[in-house]
N, C-alpha and C. Protein backbone atom coordinates (compact mmCIF):
# COMPACT_ATOMS: atom_id res chain seq x y z
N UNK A 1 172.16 84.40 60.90
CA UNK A 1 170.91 83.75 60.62
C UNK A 1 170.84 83.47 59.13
N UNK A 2 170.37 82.21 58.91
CA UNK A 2 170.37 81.84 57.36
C UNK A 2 168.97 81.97 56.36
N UNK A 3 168.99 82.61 55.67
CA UNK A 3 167.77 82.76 54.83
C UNK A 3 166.20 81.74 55.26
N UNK A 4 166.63 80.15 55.38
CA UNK A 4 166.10 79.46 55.73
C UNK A 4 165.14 79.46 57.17
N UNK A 5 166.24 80.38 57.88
CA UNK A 5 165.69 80.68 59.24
C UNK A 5 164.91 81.54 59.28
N UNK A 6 164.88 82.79 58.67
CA UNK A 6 164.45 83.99 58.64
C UNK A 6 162.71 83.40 58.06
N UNK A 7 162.48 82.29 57.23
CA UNK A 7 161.40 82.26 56.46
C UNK A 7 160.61 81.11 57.71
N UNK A 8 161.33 80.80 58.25
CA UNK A 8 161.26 79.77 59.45
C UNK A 8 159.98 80.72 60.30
N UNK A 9 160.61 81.95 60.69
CA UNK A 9 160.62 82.44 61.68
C UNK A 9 159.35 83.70 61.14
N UNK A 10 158.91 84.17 60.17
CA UNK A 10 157.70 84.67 59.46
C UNK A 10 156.82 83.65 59.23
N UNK A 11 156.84 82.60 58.74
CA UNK A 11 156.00 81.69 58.92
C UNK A 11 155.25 81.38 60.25
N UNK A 12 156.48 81.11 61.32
CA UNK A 12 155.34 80.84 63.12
C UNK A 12 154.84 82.02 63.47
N UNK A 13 155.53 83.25 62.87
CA UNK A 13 154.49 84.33 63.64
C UNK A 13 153.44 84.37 62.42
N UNK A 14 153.68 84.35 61.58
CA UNK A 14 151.79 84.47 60.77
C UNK A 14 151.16 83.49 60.96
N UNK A 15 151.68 82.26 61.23
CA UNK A 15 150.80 80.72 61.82
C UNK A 15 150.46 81.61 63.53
N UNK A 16 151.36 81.94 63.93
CA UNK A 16 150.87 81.79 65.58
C UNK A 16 149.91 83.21 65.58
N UNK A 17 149.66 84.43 64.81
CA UNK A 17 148.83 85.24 64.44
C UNK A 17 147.84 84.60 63.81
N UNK A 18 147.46 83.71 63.14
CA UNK A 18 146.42 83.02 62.39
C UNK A 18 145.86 82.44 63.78
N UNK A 19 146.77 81.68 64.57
CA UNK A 19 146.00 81.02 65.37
C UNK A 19 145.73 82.43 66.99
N UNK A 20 146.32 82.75 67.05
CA UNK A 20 145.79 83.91 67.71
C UNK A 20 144.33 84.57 66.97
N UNK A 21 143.91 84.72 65.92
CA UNK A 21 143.18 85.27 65.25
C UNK A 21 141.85 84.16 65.47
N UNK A 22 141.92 82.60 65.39
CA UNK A 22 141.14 81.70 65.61
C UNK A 22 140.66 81.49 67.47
N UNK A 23 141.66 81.86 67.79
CA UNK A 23 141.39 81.41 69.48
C UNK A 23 140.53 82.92 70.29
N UNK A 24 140.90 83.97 68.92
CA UNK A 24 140.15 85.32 70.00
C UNK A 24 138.71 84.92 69.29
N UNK A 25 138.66 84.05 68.44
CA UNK A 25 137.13 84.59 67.24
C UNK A 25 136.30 83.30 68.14
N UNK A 26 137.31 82.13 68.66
CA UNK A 26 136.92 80.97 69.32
C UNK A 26 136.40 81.64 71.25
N UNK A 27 137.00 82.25 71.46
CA UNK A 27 136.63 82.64 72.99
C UNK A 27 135.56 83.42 72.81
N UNK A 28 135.54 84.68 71.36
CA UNK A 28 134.41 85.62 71.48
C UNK A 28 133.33 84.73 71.10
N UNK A 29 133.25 83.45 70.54
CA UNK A 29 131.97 82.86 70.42
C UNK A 29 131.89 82.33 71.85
N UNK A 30 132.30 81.34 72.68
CA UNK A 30 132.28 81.22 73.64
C UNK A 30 131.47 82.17 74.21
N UNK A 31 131.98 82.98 74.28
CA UNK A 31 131.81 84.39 75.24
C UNK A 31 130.28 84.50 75.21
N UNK A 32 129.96 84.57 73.88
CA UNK A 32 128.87 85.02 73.92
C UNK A 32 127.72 84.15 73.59
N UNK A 33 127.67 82.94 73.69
CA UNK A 33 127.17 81.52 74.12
C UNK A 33 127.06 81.60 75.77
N UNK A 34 127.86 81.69 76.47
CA UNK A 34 128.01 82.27 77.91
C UNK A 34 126.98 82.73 78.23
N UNK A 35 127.07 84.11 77.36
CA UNK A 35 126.63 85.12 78.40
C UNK A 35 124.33 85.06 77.48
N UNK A 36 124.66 84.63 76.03
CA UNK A 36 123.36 83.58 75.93
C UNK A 36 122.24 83.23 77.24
N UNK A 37 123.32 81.94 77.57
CA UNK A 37 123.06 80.92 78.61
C UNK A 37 123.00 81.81 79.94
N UNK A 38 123.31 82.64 80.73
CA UNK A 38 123.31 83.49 81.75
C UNK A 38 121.87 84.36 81.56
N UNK A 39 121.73 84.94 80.54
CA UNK A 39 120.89 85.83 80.55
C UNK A 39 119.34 84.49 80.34
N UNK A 40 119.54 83.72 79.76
CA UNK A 40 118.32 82.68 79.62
C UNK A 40 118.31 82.36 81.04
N UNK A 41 119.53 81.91 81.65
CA UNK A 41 119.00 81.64 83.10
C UNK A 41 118.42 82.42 83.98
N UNK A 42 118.75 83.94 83.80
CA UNK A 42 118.44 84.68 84.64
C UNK A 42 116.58 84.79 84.46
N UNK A 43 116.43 85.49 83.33
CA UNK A 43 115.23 85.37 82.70
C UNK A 43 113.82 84.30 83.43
N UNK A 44 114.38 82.72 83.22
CA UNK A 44 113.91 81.71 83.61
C UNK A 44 113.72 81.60 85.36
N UNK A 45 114.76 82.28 85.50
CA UNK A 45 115.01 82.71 87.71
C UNK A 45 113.78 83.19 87.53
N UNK A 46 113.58 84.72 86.93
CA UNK A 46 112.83 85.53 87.19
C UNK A 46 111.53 85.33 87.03
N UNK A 47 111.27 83.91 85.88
CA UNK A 47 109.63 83.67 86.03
C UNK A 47 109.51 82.94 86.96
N UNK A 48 109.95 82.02 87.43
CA UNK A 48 110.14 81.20 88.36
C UNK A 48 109.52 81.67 90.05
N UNK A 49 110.70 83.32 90.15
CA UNK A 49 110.13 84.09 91.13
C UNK A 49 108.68 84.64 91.38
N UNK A 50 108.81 84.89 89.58
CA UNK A 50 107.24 85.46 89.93
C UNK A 50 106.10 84.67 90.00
N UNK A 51 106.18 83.55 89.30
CA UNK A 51 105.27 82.34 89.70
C UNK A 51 105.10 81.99 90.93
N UNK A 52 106.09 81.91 91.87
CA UNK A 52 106.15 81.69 92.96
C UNK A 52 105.36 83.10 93.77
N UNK A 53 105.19 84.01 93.49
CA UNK A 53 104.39 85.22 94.10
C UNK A 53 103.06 85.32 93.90
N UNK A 54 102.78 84.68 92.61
CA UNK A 54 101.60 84.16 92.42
C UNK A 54 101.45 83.10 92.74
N UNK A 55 101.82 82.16 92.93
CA UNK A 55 101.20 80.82 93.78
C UNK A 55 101.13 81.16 94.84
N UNK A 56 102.23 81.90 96.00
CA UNK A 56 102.09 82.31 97.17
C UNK A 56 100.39 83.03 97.53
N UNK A 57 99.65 83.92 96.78
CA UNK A 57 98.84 84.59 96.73
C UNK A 57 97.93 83.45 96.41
N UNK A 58 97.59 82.50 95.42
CA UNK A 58 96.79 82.00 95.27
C UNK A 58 96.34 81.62 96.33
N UNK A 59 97.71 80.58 96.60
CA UNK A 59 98.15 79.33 97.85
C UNK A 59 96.87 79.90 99.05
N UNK A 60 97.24 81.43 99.08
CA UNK A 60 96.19 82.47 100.24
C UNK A 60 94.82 81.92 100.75
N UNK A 61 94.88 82.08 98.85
CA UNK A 61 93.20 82.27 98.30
C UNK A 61 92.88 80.78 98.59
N UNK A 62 93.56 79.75 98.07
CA UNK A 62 93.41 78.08 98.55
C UNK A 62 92.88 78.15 100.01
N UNK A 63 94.15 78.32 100.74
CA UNK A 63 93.47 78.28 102.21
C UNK A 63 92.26 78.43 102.82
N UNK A 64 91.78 79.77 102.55
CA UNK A 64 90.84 80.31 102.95
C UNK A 64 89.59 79.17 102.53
N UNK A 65 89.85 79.34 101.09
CA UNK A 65 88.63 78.39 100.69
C UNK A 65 88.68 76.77 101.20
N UNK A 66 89.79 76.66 101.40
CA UNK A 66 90.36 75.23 102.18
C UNK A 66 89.52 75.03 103.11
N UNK A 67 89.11 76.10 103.90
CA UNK A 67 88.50 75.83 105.55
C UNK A 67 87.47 76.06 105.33
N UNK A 68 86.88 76.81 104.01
CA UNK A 68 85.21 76.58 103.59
C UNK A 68 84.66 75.78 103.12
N UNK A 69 85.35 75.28 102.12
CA UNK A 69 85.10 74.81 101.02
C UNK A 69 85.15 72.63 101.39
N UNK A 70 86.26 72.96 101.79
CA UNK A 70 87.23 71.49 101.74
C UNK A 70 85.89 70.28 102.14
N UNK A 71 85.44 70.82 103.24
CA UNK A 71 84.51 69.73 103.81
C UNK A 71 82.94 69.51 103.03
N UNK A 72 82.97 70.77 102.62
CA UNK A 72 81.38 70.64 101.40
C UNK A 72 81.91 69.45 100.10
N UNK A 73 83.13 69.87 99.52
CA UNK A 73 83.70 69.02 98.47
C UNK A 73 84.04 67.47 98.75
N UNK A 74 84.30 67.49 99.98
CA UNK A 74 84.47 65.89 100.73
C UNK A 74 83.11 65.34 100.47
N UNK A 75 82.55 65.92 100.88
CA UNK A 75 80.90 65.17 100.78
C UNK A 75 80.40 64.93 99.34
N UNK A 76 80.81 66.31 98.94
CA UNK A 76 80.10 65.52 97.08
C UNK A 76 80.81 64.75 96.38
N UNK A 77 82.36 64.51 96.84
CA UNK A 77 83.28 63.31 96.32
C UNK A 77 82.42 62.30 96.90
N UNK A 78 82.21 62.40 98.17
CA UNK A 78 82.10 60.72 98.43
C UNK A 78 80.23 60.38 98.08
N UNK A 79 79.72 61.58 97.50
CA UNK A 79 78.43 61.13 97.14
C UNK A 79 78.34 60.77 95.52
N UNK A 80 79.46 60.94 94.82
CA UNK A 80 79.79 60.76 93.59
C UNK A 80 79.19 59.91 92.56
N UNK A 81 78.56 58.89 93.02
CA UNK A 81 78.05 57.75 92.33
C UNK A 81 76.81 58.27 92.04
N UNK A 82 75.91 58.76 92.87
CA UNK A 82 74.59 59.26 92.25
C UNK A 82 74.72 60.25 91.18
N UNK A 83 74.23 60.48 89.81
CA UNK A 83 73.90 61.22 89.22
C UNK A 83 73.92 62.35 89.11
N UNK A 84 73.06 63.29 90.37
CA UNK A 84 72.91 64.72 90.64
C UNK A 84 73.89 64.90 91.18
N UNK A 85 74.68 63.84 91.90
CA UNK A 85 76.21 64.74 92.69
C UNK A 85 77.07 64.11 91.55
N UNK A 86 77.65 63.63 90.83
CA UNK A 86 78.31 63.66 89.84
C UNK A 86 78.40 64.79 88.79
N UNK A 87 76.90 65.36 88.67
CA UNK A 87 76.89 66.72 87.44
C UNK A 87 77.63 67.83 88.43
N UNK A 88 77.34 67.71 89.92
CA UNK A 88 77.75 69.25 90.56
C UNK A 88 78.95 68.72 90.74
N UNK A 89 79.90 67.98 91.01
CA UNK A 89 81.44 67.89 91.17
C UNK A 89 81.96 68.01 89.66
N UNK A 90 81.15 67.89 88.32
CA UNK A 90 82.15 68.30 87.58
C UNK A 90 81.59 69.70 87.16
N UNK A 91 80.38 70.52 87.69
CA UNK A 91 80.49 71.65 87.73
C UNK A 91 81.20 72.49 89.14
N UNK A 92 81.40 71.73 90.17
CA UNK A 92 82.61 72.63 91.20
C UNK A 92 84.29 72.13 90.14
N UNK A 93 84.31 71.29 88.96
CA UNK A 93 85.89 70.84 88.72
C UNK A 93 85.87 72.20 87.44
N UNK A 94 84.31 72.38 86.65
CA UNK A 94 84.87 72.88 85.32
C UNK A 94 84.81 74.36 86.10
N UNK A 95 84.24 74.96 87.46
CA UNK A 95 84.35 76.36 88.36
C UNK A 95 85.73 76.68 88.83
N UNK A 96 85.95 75.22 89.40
CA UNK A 96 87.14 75.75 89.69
C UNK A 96 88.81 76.04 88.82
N UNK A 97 88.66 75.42 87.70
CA UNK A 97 89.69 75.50 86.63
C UNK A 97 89.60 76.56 85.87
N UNK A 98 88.05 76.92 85.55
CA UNK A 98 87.67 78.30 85.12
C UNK A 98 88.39 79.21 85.87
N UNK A 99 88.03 79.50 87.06
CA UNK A 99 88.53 80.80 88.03
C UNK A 99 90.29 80.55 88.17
N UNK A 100 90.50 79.35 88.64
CA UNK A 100 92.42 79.00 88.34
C UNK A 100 92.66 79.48 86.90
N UNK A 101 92.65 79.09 85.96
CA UNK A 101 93.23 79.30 85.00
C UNK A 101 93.04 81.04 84.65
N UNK A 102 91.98 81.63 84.93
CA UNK A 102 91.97 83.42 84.62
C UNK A 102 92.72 83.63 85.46
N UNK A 103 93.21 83.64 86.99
CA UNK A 103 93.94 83.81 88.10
C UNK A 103 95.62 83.68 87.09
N UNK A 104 95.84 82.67 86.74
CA UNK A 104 97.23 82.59 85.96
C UNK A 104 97.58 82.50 84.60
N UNK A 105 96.48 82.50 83.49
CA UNK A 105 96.79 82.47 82.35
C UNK A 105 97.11 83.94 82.10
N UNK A 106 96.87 85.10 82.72
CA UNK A 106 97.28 86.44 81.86
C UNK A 106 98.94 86.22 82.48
N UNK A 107 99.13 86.00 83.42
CA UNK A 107 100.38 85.87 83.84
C UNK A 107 101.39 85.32 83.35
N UNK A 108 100.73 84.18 83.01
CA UNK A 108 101.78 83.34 82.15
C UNK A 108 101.91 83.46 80.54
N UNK A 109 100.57 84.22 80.28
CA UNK A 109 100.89 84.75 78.65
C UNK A 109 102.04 86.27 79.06
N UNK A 110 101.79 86.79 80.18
CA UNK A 110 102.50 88.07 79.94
C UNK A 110 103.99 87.37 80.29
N UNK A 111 104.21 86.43 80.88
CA UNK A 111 105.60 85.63 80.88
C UNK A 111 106.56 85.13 80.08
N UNK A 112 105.55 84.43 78.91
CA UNK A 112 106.16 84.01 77.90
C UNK A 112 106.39 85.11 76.94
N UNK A 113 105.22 86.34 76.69
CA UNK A 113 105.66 87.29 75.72
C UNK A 113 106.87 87.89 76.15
N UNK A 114 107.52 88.23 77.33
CA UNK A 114 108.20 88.90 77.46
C UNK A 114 109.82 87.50 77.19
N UNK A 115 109.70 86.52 77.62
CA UNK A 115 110.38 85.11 76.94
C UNK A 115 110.91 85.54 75.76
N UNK A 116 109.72 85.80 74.67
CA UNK A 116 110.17 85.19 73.29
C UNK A 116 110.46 86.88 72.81
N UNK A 117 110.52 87.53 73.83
CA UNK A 117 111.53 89.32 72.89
C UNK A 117 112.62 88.85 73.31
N UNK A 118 113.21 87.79 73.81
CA UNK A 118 114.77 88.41 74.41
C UNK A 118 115.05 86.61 74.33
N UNK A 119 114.50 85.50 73.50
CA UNK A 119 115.05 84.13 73.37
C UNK A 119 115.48 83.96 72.30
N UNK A 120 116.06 83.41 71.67
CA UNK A 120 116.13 82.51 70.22
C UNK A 120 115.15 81.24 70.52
N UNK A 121 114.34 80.95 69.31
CA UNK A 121 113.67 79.91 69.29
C UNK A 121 113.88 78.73 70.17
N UNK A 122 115.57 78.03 70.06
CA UNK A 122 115.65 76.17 70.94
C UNK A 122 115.65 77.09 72.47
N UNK A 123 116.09 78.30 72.97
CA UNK A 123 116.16 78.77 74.41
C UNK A 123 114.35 79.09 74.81
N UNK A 124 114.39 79.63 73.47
CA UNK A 124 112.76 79.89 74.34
C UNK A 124 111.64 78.71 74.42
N UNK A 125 111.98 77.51 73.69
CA UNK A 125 111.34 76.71 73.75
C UNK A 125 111.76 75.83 74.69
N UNK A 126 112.85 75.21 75.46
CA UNK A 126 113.25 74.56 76.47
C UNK A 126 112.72 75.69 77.45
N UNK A 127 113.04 77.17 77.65
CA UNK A 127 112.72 77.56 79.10
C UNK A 127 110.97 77.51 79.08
N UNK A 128 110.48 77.54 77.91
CA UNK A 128 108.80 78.01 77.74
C UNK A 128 108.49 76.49 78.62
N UNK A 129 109.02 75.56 78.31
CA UNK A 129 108.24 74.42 78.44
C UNK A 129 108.65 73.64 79.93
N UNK A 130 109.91 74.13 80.54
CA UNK A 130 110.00 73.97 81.18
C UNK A 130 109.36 74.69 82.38
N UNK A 131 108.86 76.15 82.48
CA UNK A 131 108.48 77.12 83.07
C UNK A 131 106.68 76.37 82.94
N UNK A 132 106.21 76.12 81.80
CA UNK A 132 104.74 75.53 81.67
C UNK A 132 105.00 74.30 82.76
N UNK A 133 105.71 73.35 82.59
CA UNK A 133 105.44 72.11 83.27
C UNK A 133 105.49 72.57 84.49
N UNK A 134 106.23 73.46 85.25
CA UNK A 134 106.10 73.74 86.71
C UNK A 134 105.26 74.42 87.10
N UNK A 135 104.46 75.13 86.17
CA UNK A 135 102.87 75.69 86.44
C UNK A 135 102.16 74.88 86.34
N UNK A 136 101.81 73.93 85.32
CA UNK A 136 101.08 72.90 85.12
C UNK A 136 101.02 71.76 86.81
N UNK A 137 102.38 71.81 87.47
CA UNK A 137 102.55 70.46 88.32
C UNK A 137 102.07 71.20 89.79
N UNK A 138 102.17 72.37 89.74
CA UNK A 138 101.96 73.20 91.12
C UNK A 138 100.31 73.32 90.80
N UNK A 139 99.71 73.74 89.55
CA UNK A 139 97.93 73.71 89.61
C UNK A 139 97.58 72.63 89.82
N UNK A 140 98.23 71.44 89.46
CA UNK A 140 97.60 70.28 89.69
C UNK A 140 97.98 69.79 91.07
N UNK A 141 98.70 70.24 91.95
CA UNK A 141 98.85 69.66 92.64
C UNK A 141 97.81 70.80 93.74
N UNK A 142 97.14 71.77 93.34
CA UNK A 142 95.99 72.43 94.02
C UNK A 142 95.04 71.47 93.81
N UNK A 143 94.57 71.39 92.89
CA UNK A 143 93.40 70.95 91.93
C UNK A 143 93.62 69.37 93.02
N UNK A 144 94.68 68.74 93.04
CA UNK A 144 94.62 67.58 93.74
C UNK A 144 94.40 67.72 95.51
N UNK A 145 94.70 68.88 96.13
CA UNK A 145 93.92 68.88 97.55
C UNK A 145 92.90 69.36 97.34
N UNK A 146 92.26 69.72 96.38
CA UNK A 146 90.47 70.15 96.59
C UNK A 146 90.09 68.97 96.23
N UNK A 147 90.60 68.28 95.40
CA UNK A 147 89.84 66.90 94.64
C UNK A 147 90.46 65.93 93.97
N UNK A 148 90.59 65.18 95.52
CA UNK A 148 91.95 64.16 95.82
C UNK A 148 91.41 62.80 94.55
N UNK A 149 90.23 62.58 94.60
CA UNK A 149 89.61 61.51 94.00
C UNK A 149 89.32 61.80 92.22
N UNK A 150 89.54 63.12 91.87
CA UNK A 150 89.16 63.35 90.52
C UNK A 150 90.21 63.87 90.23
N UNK A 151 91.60 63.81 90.59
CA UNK A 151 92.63 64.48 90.32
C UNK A 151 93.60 63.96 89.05
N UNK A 152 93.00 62.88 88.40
CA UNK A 152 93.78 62.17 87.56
C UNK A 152 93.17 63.08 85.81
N UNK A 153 92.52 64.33 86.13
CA UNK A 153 92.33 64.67 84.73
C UNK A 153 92.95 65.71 84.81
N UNK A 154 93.63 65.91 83.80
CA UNK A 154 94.45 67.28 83.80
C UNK A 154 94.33 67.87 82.36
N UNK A 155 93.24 67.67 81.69
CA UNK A 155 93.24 68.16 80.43
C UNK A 155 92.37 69.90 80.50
N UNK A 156 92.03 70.31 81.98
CA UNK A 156 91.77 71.59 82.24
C UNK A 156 92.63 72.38 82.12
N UNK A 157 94.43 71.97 82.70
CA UNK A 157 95.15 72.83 82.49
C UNK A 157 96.19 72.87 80.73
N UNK A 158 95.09 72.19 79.69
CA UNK A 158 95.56 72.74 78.38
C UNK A 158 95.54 74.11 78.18
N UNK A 159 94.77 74.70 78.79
CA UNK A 159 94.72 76.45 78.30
C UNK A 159 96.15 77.13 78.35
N UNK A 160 96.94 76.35 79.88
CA UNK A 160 97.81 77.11 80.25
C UNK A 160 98.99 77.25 79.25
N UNK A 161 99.21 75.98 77.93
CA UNK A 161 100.52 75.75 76.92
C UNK A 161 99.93 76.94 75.91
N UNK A 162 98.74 77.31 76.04
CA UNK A 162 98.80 78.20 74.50
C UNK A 162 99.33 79.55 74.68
N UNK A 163 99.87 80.08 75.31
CA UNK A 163 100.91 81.55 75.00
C UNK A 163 101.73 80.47 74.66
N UNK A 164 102.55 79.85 74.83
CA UNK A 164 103.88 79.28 74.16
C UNK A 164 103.41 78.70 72.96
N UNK A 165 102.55 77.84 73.10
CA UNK A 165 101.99 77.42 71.42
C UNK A 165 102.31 78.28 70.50
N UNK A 166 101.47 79.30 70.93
CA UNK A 166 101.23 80.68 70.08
C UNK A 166 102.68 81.19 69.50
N UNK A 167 103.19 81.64 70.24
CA UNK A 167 104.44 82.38 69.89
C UNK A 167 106.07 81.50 69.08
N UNK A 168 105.63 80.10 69.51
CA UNK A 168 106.45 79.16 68.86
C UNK A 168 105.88 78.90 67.89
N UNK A 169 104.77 79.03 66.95
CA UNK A 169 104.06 78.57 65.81
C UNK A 169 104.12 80.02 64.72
N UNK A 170 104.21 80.67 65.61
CA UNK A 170 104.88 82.21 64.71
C UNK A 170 105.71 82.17 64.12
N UNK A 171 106.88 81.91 65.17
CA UNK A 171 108.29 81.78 65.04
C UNK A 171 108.80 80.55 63.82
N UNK A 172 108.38 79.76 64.16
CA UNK A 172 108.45 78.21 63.38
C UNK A 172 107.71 78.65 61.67
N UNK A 173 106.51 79.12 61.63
CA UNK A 173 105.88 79.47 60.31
C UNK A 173 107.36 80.67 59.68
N UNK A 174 107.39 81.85 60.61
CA UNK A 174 108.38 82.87 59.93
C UNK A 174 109.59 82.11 59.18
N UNK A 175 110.18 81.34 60.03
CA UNK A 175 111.39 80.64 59.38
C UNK A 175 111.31 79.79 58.65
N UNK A 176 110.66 79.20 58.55
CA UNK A 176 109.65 78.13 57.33
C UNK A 176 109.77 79.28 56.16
N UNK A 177 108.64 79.94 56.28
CA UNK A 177 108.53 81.10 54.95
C UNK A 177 110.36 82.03 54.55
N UNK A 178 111.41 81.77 55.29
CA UNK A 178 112.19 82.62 55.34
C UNK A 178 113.02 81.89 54.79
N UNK A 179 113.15 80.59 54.71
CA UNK A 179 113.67 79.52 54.05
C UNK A 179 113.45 79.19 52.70
């Protein structure tokens, strides 16, 4: 073997150790981008489930009032144009968003707090908002079989974005000031 070779041959193993050294530091980021993304999904499963246990329960509470309620509310929709039934359908709309929204806003604030201990800011803000819009589309789509004809306002369920507001305006100010 000629000198030439020998320097040949220390060179590819400290190149192929350099790049061994890049591909373990390249998989352990991977890795743990992975397992990131797994645990955000799981997380996001799990509100998902529990939303769904609470809608199931509401859904209950809907029914019931469905077969009481449904046909009194038919009548003051379609008496709507007079005055005195116009003030009581938007006091059965601002009753019933009142009682919906206490029914799921502790839920969904205790959802998101537990979110933003275990997210980084862009994860907790894609799952926060995605987890809001499917609460937001399932109340409204209650809010739309009690009150098929007034169902185009949805500015009742603003209450439901402020736990995420909240906790993303923390987060956003801290790193601002940390900068």
């Amino acid at each position: 073997m000629q000198s030439g070779d020998s320097e040949c041959s220390v060179d590819r193993a400290a190149t192929s150790s350099n790049c061994s050294t890049v591909s373990c530091s390249f998989r352990a980021t991977l890795s743990h981008q992975h397992v990131q993304v797994d645990d955000t999904l799981d997380l996001f499963n799990q509100l998902q489930l529990q939303h769904q246990l609470v809608a199931t329960k509401t859904k209950t509470l809907h029914d019931t009032c469905d077969r009481l309620l449904n046909p009194l509310l038919e009548e003051i929709e379609s008496r709507s144009l007079r005055k005195e039934y116009a003030q009581l359908l938007a006091e059965c709309h601002w009753l019933y968003c009142e009682q919906g929204l206490s029914l799921v806003r502790g839920i969904v604030h205790q959802l998101i707090s537990e979110f933003a201990k275990k997210e980084a800011l862009p994860s907790l803000t894609r799952s926060g908002c995605a987890y809001l819009m499917q609460v937001c589309q399932l109340e409204h789509q209650l809010f739309d079989h009690f009150f098929p004809s007034s169902s185009e306002d949805v500015s009742s369920l603003a209450p439901l974005i402020d736990p995420l507001y909240d906790f993303l305006l923390v987060l956003i100010i801290s790193l601002f000031f940390l900068k």
